[in-house]
Protein backbone atom coordinates (compact mmCIF):
# COMPACT_ATOMS: atom_id res chain seq x y z
CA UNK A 1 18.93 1.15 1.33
CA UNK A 2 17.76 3.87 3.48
CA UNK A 3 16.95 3.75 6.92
CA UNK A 4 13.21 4.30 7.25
CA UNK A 5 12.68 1.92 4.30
CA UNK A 6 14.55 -0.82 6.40
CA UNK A 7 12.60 -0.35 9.17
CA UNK A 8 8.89 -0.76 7.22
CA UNK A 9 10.93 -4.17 5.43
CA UNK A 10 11.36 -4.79 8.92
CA UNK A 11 8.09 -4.32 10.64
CA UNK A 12 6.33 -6.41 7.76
CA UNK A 13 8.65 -9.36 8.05
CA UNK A 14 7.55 -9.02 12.16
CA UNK A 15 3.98 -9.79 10.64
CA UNK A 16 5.03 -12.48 8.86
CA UNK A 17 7.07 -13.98 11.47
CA UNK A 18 4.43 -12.73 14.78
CA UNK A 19 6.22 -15.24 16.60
CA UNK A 20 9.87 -15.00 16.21
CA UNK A 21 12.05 -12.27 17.84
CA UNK A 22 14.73 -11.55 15.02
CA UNK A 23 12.65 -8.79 13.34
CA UNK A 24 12.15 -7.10 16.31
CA UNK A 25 15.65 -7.44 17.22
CA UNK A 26 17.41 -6.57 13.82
CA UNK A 27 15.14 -3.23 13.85
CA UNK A 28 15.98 -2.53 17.78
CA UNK A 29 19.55 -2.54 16.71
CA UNK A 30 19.33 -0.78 13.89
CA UNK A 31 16.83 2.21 15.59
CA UNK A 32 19.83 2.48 18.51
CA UNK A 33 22.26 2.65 16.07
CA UNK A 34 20.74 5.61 14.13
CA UNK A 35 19.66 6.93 17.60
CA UNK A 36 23.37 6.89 19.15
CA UNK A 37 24.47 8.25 15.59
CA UNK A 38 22.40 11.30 16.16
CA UNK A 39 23.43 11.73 19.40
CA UNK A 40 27.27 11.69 18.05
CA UNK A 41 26.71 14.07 15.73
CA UNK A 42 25.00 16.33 18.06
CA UNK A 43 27.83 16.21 20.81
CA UNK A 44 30.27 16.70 18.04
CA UNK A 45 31.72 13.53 18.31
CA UNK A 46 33.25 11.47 15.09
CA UNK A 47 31.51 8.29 15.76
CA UNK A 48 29.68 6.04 18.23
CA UNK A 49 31.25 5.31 21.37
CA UNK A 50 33.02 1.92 20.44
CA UNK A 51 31.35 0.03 23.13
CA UNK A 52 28.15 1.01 22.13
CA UNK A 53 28.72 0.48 18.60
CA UNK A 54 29.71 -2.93 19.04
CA UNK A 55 27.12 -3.98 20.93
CA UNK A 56 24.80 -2.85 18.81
CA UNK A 57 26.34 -4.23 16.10
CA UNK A 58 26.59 -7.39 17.74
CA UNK A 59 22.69 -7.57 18.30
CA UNK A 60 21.75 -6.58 14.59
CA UNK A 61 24.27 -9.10 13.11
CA UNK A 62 23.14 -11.71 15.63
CA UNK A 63 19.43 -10.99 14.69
CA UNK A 64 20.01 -11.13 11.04
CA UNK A 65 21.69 -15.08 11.07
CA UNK A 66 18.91 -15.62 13.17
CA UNK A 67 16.65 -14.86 11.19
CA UNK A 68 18.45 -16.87 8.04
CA UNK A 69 18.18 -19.72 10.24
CA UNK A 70 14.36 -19.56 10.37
CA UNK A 71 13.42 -18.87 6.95
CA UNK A 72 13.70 -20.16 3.49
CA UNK A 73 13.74 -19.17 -0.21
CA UNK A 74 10.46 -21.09 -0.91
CA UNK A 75 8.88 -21.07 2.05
CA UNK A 76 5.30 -21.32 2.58
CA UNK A 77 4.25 -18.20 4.34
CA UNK A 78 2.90 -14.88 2.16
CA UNK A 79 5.60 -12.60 2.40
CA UNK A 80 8.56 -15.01 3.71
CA UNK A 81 10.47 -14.30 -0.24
CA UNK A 82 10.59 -11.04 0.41
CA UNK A 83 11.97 -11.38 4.26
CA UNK A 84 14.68 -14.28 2.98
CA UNK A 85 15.35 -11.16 0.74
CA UNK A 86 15.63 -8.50 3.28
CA UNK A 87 17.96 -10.52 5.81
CA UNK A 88 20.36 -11.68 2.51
CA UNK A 89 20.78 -8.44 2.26
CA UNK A 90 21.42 -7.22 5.41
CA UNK A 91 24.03 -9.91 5.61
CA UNK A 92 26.05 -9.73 2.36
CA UNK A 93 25.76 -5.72 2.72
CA UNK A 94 25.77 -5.06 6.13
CA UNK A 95 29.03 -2.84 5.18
CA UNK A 96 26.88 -0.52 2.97
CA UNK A 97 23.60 -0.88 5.24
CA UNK A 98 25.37 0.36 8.39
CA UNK A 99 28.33 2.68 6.98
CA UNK A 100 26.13 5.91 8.90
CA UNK A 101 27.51 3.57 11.91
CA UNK A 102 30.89 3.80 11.32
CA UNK A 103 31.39 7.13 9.04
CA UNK A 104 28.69 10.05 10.97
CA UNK A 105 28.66 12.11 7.72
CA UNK A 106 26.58 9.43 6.02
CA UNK A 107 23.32 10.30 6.47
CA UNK A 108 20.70 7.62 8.35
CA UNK A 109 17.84 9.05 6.07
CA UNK A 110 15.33 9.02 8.58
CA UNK A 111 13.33 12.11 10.29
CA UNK A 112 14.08 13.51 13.44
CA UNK A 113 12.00 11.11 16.00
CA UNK A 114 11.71 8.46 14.33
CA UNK A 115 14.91 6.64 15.53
């Protein structure tokens, strides 16, 4: 899954969920982490600082069970399906989702500024 595409996944689940903070958080996370990515690459550096990395890490795993917690296959909000979806994902794949994280010559497949 690419980056931007992620973040739009996330910023609908924040309208299906106006009142929870895990979307919010999980994209947060995962806009520092392409941010600080960038910011490696640009100072030449082979990956994140490790303290930063794990931190942010931390928060986007953290966000994602979360946001498990509060929603359900079946549930009974338009759209809630496709956010169950989103976070399943994000969980069981995490690996592949984040690997730009962890290996800088993956790209993050979003436009400059839009981190």
């Amino acid at each position: 899954m690419h980056g931007a595409h992620l973040l739009r996944d996330l910023d609908a689940a924040a309208q299906v969920y106006p009142d929870q903070v895990w979307p919010v958080q999980i994209a947060t996370a995962l806009r520092s982490l392409i941010h600080h990515t960038n910011l490696a690459r640009d100072h030449g550096l082979d990956t994140i600082p490790g303290d930063i990395r794990t931190a942010l890490l931390s928060r986007f795993r953290h966000g994602v069970l979360v946001g498990l917690s509060h929603t359900r296959h079946h549930g009974d909000r338009p759209g809630e399906n496709k956010a169950r979806n989103l976070l399943e994902v994000l969980r069981d794949r995490a690996g592949v989702v984040l690997r730009f994280a962890h290996d800088l010559a993956v790209p993050t497949h979003l436009e400059p500024g839009r981190a």
